[in-house]
C-alpha atoms as a PDB file:
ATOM      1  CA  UNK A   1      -8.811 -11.233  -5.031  1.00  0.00           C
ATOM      2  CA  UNK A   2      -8.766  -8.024  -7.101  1.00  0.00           C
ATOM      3  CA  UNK A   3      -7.574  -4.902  -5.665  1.00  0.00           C
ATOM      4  CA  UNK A   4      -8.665  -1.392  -5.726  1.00  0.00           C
ATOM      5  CA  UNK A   5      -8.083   2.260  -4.413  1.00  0.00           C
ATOM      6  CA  UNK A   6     -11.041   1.591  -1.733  1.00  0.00           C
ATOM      7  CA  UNK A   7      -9.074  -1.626  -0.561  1.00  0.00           C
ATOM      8  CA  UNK A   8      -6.305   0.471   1.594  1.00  0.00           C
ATOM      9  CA  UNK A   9      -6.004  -1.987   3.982  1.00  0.00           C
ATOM     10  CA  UNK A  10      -5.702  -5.126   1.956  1.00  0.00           C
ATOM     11  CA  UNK A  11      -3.434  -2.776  -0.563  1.00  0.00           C
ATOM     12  CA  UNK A  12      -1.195  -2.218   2.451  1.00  0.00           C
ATOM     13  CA  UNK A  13      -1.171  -6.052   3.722  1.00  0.00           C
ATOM     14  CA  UNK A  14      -0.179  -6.765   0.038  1.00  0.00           C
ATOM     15  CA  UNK A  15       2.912  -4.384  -0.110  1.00  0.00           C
ATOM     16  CA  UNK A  16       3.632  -5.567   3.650  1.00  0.00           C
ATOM     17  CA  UNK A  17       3.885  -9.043   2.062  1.00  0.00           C
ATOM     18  CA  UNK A  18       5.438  -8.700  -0.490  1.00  0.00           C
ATOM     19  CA  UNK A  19       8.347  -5.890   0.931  1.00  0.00           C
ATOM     20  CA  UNK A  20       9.162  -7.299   4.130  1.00  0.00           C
ATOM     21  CA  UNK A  21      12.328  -6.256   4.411  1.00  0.00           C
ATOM     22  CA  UNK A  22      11.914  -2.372   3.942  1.00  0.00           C
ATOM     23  CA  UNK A  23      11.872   0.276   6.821  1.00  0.00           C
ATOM     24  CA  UNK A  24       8.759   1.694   6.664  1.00  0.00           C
ATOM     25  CA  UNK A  25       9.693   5.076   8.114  1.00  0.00           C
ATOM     26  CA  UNK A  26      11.680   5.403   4.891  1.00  0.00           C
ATOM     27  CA  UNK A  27       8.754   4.882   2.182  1.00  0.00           C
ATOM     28  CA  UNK A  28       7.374   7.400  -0.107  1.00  0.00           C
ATOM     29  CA  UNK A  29       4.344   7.708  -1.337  1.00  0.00           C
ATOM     30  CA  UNK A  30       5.584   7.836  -4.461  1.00  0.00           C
ATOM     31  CA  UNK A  31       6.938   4.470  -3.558  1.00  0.00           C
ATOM     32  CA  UNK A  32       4.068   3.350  -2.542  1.00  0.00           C
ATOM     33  CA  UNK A  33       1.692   4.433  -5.257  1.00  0.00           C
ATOM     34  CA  UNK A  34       4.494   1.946  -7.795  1.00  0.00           C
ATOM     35  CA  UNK A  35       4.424  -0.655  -6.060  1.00  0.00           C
ATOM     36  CA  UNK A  36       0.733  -1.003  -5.247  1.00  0.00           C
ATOM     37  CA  UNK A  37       0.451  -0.485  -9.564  1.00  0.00           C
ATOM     38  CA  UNK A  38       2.836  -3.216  -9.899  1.00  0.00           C
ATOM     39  CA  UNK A  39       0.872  -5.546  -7.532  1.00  0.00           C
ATOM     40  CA  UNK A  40      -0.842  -8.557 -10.197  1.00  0.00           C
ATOM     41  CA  UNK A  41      -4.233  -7.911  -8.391  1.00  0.00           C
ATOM     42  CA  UNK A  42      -4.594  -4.315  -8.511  1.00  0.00           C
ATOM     43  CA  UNK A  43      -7.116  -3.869 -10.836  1.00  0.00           C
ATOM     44  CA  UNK A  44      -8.249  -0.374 -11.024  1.00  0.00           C
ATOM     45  CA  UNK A  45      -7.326   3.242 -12.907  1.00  0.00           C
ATOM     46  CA  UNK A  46      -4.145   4.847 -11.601  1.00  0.00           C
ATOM     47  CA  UNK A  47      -5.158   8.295 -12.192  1.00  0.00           C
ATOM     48  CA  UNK A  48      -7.888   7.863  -9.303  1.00  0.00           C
ATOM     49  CA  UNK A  49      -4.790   7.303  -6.660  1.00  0.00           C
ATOM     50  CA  UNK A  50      -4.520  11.013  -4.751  1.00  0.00           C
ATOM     51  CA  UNK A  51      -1.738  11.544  -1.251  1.00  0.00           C
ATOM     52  CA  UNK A  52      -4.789  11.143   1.206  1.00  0.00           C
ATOM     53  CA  UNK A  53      -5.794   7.194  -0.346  1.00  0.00           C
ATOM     54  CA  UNK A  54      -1.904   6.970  -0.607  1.00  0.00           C
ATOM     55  CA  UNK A  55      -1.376   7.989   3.048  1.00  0.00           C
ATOM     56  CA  UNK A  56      -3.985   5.911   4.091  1.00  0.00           C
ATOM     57  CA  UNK A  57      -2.191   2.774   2.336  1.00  0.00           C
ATOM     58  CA  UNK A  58       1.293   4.162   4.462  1.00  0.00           C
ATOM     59  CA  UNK A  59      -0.913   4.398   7.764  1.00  0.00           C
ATOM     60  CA  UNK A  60      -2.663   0.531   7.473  1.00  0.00           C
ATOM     61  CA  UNK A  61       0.650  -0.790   6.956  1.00  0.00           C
ATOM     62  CA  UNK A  62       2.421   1.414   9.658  1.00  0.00           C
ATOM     63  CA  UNK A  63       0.004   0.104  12.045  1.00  0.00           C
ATOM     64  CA  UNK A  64       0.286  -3.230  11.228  1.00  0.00           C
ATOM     65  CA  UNK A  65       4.135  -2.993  11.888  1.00  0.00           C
ATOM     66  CA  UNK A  66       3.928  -1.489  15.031  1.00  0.00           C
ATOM     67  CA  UNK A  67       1.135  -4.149  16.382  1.00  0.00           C
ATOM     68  CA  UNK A  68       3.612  -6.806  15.058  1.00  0.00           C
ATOM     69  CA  UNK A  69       0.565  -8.490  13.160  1.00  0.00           C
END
């Protein structure tokens, strides 16, 4: 599965996955914008990332903690 800016969601399932253990009251977006650049299927140009498609990566994955999916 390749990943990409448009992706959000499965971005934010990704990071989710793969940082189980962090708080997620306490990420950055600055945080998030590494790690989802370090992810193996990410497959797209960094300089496209802006705060609303990073904030939209933070929101997917705050929802998902909150509904315990």
């Amino acid at each position: 599965m390749t990943l990409t800016w448009e992706g959000t969601y499965a971005i934010a399932m990704e990071l989710r996955r793969q940082h189980k253990d962090i708080n997620i009251e306490e990420v950055t977006l600055q945080q998030i914008y590494n790690w989802t650049l370090e992810l193996s299927e990410f497959e797209d140009d960094p300089l496209l990332a802006n705060d609303d498609i990073l904030y939209a990566i933070y929101r997917d994955w705050f929802e998902e903690n909150i509904n315990g999916q």
